[in-house]
Protein backbone atom coordinates (compact mmCIF):
# COMPACT_ATOMS: atom_id res chain seq x y z
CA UNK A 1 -24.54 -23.93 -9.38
CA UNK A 2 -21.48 -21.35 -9.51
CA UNK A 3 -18.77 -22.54 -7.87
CA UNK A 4 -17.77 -19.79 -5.01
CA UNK A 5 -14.32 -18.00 -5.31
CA UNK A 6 -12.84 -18.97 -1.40
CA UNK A 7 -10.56 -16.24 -1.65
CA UNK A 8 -13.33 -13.92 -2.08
CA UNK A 9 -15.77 -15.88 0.48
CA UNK A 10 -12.51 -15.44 3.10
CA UNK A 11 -12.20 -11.54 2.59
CA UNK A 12 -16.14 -11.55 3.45
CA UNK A 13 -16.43 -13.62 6.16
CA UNK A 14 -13.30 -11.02 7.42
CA UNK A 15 -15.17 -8.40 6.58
CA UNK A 16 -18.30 -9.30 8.50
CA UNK A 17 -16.04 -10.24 11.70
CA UNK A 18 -14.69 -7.08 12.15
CA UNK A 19 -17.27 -4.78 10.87
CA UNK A 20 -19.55 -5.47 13.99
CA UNK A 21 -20.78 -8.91 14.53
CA UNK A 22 -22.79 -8.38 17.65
CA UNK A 23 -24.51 -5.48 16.39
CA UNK A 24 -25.25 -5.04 12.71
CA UNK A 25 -25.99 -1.21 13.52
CA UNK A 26 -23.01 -0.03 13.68
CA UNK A 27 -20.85 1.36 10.50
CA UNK A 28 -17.42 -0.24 10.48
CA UNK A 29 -14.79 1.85 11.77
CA UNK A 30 -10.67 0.60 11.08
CA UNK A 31 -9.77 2.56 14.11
CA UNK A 32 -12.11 1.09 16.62
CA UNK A 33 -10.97 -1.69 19.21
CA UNK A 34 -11.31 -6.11 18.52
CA UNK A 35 -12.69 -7.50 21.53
CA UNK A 36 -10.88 -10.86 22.58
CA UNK A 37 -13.92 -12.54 21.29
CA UNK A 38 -13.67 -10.93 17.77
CA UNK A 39 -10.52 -11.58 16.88
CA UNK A 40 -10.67 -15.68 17.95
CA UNK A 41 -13.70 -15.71 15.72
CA UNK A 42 -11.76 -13.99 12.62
CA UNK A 43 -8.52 -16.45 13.42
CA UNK A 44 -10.42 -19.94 13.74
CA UNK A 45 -12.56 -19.33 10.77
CA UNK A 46 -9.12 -18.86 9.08
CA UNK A 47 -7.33 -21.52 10.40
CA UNK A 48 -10.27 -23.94 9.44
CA UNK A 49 -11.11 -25.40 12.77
CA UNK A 50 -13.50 -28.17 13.17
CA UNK A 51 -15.79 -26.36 15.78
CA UNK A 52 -16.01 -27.53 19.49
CA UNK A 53 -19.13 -26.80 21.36
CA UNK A 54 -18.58 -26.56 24.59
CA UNK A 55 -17.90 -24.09 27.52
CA UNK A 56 -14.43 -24.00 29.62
CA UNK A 57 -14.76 -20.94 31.30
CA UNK A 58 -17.00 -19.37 34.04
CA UNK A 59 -17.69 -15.75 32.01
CA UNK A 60 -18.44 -17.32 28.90
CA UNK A 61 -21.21 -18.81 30.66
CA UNK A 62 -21.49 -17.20 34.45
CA UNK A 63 -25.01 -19.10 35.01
CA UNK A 64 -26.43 -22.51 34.67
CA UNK A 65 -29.81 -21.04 32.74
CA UNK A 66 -28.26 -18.29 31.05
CA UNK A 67 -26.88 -18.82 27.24
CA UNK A 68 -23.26 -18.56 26.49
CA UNK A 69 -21.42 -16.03 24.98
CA UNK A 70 -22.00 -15.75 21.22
CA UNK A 71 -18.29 -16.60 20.70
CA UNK A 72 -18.80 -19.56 22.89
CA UNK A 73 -17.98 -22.11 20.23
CA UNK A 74 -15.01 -19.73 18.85
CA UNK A 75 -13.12 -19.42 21.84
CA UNK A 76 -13.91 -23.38 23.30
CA UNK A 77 -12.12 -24.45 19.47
CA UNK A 78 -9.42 -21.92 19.80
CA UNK A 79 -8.46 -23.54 23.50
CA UNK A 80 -8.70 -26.77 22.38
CA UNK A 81 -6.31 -26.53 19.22
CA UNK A 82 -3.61 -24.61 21.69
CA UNK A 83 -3.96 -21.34 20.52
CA UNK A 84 -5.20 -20.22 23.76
CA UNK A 85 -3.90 -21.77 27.17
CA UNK A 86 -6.15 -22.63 29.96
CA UNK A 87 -3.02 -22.72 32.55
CA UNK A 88 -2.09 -18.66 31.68
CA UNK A 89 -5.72 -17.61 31.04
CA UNK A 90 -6.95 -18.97 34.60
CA UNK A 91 -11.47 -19.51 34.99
CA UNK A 92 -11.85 -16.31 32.82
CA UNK A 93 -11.26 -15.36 29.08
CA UNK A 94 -12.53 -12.06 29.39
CA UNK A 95 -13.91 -12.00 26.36
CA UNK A 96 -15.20 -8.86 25.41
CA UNK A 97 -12.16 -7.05 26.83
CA UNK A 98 -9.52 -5.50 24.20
CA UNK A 99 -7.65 -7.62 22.15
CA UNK A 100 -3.60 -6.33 22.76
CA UNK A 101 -1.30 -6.43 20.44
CA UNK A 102 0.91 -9.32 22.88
CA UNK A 103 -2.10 -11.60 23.30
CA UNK A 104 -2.86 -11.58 19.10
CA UNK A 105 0.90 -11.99 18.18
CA UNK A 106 0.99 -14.73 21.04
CA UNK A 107 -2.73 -16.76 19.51
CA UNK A 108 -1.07 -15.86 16.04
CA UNK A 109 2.27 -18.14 16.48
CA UNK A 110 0.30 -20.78 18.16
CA UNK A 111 -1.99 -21.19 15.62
CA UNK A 112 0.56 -21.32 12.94
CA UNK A 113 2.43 -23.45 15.41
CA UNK A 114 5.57 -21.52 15.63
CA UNK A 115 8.62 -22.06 17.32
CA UNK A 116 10.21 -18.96 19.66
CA UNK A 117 13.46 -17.70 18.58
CA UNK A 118 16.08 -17.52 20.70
CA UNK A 119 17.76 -14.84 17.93
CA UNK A 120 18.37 -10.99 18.85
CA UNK A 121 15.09 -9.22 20.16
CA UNK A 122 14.30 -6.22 17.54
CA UNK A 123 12.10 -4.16 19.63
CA UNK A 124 13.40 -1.43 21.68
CA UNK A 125 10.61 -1.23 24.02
CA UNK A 126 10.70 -4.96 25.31
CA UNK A 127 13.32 -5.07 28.12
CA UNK A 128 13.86 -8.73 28.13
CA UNK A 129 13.77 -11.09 24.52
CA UNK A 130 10.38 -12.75 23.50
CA UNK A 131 10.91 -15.70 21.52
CA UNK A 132 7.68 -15.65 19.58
CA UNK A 133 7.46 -11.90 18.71
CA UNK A 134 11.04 -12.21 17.72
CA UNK A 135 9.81 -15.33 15.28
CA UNK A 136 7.20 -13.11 14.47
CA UNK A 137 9.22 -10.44 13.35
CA UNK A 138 11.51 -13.04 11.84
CA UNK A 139 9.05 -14.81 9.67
CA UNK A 140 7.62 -10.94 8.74
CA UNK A 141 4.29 -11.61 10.01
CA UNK A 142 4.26 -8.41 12.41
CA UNK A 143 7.49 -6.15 11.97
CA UNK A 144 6.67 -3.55 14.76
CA UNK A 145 6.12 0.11 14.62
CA UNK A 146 9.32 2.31 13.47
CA UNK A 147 9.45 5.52 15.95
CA UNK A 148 12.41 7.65 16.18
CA UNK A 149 14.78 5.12 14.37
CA UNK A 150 13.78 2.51 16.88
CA UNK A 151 11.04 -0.83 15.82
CA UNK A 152 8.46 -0.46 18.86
CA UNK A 153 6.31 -3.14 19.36
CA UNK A 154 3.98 -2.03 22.04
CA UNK A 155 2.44 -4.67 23.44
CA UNK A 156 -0.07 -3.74 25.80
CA UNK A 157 -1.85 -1.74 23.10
CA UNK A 158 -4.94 -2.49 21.79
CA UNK A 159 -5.69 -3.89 17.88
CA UNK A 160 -7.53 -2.02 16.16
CA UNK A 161 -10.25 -3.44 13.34
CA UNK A 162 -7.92 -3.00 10.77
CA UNK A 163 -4.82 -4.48 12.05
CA UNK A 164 -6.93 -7.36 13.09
CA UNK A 165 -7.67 -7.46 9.33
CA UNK A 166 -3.83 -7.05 8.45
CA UNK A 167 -3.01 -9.88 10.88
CA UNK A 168 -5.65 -12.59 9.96
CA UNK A 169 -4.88 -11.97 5.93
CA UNK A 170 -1.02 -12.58 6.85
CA UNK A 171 -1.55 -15.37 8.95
CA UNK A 172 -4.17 -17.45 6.11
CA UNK A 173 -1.45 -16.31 3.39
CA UNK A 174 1.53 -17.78 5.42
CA UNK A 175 -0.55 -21.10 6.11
CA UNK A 176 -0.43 -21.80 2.92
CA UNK A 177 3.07 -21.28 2.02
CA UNK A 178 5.69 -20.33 4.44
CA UNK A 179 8.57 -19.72 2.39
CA UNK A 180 6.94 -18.14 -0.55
CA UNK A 181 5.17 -15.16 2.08
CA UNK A 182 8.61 -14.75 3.62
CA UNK A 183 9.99 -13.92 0.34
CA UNK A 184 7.50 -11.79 -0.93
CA UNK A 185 7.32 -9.77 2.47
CA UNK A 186 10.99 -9.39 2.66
CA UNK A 187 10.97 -8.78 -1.00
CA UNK A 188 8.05 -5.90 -0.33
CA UNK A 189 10.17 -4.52 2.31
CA UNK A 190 13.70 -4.24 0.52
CA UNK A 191 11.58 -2.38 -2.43
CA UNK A 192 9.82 -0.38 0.20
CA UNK A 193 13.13 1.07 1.93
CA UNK A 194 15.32 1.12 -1.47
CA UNK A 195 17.04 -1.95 -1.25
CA UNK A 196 15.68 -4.17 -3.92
CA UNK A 197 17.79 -6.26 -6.28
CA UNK A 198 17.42 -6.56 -10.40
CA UNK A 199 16.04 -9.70 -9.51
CA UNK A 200 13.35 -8.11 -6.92
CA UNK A 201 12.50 -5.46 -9.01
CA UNK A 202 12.08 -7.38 -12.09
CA UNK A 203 9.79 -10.18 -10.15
CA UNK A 204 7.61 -7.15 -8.96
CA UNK A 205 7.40 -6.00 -12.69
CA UNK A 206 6.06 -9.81 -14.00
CA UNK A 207 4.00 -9.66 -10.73
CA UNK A 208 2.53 -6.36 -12.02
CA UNK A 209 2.07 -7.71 -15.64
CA UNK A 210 -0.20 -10.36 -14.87
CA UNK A 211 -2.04 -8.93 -12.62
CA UNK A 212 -2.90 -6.00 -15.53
CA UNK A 213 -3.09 -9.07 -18.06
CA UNK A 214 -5.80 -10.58 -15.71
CA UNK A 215 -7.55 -7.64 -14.69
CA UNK A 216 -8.73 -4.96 -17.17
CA UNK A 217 -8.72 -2.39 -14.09
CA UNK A 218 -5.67 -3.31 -12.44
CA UNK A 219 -3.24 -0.05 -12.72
CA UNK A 220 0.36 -1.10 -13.48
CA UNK A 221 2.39 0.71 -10.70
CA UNK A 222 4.46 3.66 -11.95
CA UNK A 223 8.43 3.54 -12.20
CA UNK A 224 8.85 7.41 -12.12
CA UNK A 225 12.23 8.91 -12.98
CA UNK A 226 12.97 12.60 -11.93
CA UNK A 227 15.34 13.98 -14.43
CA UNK A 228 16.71 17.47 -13.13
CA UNK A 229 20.40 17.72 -12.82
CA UNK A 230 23.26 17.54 -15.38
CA UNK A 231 24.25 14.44 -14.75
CA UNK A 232 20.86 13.23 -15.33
CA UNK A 233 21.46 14.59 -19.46
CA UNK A 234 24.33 12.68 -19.73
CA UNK A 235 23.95 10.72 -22.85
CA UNK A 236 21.49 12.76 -24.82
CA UNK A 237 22.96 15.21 -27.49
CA UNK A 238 24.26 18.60 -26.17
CA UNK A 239 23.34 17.87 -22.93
CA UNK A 240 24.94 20.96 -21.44
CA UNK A 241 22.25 23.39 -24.04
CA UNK A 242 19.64 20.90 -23.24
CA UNK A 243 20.08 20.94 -19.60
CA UNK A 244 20.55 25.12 -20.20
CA UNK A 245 16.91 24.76 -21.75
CA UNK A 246 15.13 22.33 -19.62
CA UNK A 247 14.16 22.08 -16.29
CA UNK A 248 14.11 18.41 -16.52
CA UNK A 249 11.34 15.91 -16.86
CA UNK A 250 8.99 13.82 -15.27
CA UNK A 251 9.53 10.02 -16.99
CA UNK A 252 8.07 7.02 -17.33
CA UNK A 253 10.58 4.09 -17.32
CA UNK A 254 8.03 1.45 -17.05
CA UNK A 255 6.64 3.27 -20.16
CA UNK A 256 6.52 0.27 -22.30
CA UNK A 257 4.84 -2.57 -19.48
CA UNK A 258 1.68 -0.11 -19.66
CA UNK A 259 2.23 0.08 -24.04
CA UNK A 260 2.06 -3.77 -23.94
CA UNK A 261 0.19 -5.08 -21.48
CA UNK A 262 -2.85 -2.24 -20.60
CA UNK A 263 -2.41 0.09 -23.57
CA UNK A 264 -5.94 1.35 -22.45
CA UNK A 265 -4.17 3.10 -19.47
CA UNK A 266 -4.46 7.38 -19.23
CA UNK A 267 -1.89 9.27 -17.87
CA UNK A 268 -2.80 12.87 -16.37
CA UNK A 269 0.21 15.37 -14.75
CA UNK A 270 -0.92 18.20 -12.74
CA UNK A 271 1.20 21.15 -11.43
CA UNK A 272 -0.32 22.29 -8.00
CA UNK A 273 2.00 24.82 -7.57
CA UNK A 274 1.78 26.78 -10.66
CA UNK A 275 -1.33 26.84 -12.57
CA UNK A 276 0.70 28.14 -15.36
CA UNK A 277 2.65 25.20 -15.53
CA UNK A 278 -0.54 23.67 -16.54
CA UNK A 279 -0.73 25.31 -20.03
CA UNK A 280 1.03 25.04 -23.56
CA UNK A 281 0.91 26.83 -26.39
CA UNK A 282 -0.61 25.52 -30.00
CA UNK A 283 2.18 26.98 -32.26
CA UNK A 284 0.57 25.87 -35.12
CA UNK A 285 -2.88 27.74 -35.52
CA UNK A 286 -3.06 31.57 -37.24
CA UNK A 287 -1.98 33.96 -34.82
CA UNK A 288 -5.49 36.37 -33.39
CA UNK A 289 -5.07 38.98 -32.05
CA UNK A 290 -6.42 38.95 -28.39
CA UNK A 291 -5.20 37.09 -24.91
CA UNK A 292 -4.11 33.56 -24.71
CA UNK A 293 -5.87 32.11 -28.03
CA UNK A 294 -2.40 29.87 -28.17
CA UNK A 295 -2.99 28.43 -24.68
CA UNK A 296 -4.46 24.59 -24.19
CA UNK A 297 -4.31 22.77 -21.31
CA UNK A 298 -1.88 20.09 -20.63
CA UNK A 299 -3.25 18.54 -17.39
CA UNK A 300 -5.95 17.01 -19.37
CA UNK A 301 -6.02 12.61 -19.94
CA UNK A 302 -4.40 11.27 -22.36
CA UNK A 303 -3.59 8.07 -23.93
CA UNK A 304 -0.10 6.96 -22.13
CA UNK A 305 1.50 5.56 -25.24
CA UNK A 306 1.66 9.15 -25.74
CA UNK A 307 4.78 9.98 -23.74
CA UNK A 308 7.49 10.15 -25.70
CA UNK A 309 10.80 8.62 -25.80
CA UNK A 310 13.63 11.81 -24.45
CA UNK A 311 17.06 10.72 -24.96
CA UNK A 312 18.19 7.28 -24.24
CA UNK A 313 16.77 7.72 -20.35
CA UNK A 314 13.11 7.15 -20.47
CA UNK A 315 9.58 8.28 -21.65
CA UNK A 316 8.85 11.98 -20.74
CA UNK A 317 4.94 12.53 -19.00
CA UNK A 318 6.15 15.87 -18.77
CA UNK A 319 8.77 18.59 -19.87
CA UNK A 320 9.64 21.52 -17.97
CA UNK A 321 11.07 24.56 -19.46
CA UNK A 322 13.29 27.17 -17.51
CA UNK A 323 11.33 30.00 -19.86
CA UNK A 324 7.87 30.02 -21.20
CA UNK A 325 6.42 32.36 -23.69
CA UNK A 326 2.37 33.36 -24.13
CA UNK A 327 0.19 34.90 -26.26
CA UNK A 328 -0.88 38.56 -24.53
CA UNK A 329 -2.56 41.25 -26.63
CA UNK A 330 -1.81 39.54 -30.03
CA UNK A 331 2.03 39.34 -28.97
CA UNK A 332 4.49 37.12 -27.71
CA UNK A 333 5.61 37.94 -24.59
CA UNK A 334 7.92 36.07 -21.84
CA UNK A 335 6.69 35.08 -18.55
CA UNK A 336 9.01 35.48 -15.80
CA UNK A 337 9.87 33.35 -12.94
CA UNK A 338 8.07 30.48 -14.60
CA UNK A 339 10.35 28.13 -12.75
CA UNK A 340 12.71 29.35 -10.34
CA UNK A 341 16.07 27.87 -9.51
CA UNK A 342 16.15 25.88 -5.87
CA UNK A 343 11.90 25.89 -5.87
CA UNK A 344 10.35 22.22 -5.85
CA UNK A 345 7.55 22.03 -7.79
CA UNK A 346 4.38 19.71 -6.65
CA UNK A 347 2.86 17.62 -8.91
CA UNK A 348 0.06 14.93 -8.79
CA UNK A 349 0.37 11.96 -11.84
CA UNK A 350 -2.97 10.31 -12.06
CA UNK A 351 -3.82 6.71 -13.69
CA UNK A 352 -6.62 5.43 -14.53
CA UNK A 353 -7.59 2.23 -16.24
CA UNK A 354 -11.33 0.97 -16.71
CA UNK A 355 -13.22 2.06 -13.41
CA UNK A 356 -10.21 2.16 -11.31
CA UNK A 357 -7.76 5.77 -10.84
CA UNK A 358 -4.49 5.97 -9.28
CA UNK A 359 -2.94 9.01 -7.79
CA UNK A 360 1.39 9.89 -7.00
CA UNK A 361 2.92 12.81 -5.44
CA UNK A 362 5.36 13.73 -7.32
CA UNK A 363 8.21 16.27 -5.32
CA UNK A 364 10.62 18.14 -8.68
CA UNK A 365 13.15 20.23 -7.68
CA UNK A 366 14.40 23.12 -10.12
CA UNK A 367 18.26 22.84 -10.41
């Protein structure tokens, strides 16, 4: 018999939680609420509990003939493992009440068997410090919601199916290794917000390696450079005439990683401004004499060990010229305003790898 993957056999056992366990009939929906109920049974099958069967409070089992609440067993192992505590919750668990965002940070840190922190409270909208969603926030196992330059934490509002998810995948990572989820979350975050070291970005890139090594679909993330001012030509011959005849380019500096290590990666770049953008001219094929026989298309896929090395800065997906000619009527002719100075240009770079495709906005201001 195959042995199971657990990882995988986690994810699905998450997946069948929040998608609906007391009815089957209805489609899962990220947006919609967690009961109380749901989300104990999503944190003790992740926290491994040996399962209690018994019944501790009157609503999970109002009458004497009638059967418990299907969570019954979820919610009795929960209590007695000190995630949840009889003394706040009183005779009734309420279980099929929303799940808030206080009472899942608050089962969360018991579970993991936190300690409150008596550091500075990051929230804005809680008046008076919380110890555990401060050591929440600490440890990076919920970080709030940013609003207005504030972190709100909100905690009378309800979880929705996919937080729950979010919450429960943190929580089993951090069991297993405290200190290596703290780095990687903190690590995550200083990439996130511009921050990262050499030593953060260059962990990311081995991180990305292996997982393209492992996985003949995994799409190496893109390290796009934007090269569109003078300064940015710095380095390459004439810069000043080159800069005079480019608009810049859209690079690749991570050109190589994808050359070594998924070579069977295409690269597509798409101009949804400017469908003109979109076109090049074959210079080498007799001139005929009527429209546009010059013109191919350039947002087509291509092989990315294509892009080619521009200067000593990095590997050019595309060029963009300050003046384009075409083919009309059998003769050149210039096309105006084919880039404007002080327009941004919209593009969309598309990867795609085996049966998986990867889309980036890219924003490329004409200088």
């Amino acid at each position: 018999m195959r042995k199971c993957n657990k990882g995988l056999v986690f994810l699905l056992i998450i997946a069948f939680v929040i998608s609906g366990y007391v009815s089957a009939s209805v489609s899962f929906n990220p947006q919609e609420e967690v009961t109380r109920a749901q989300f104990v049974e999503m944190l003790v099958q992740a926290m491994e509990y040996k399962r209690i069967d018994s019944v501790s409070f009157i609503d999970i089992k109002p009458y004497p003939a009638s059967k418990p609440h299907w969570a019954s067993v979820y919610i009795e192992t929960a209590l007695r493992n000190g995630v949840i505590i009889k003394a706040e919750e009183g005779d009734r668990f309420y279980p099929d009440a929303p799940m808030t965002r206080e009472d899942m940070v608050m089962m969360m840190c018991r579970a993991l068997k936190l300690e409150p922190s008596y550091g500075p409270n990051p929230y804005f909208d809680l008046e008076e410090p919380k110890g555990y969603f401060t050591k929440a926030y600490e440890e990076y196992l919920v970080r709030g919601i940013p609003m207005n330059g504030k972190i709100i934490f909100n905690p009378t509002g309800v979880t929705t199916r996919a937080q729950a998810e979010v919450i429960i995948s943190r929580l089993a990572e951090y069991r297993k290794d405290p200190g290596a989820f703290v780095d990687r979350r903190a690590r995550e975050e200083r990439i996130a917000n511009g921050t990262a070291t050499k030593e953060d970005l260059e962990i990311m890139r081995q991180s990305e390696i292996e997982k393209a090594k492992a996985d003949p679909n995994y799409i190496i993330e893109p390290d796009i450079r934007i090269i569109n001012t003078l300064e940015d030509f710095v380095g390459y011959s004439d810069p000043a005439d080159r800069f005079d005849y480019f608009a810049g380019f859209i690079g690749l500096d991570n050109c190589e990683d994808y050359n070594n290590y998924a070579p069977d990666t295409q690269v597509k770049v798409v101009c949804i401004d400017k469908d003109l953008i979109n076109t090049g001219c074959l210079l080498t094929q007799p001139f005929i004499s009527y429209d546009h026989v010059y013109e191919v298309r350039r947002d087509k896929w291509e092989e990315i060990k294509r892009a080619y090395r521009e200067g000593p800065n990095t590997y050019v997906l595309r060029a963009i010229t300050r003046d384009e000619e075409k083919a009309v009527n059998g003769k050149w002719t210039d096309v105006p305003d084919y880039v404007k100075k002080g327009e941004t240009l919209n593009f969309k770079l598309y990867l795609k790898r085996g049966n998986n495709t990867q889309e980036y906005d890219i924003k490329f201001k004409v200088n």
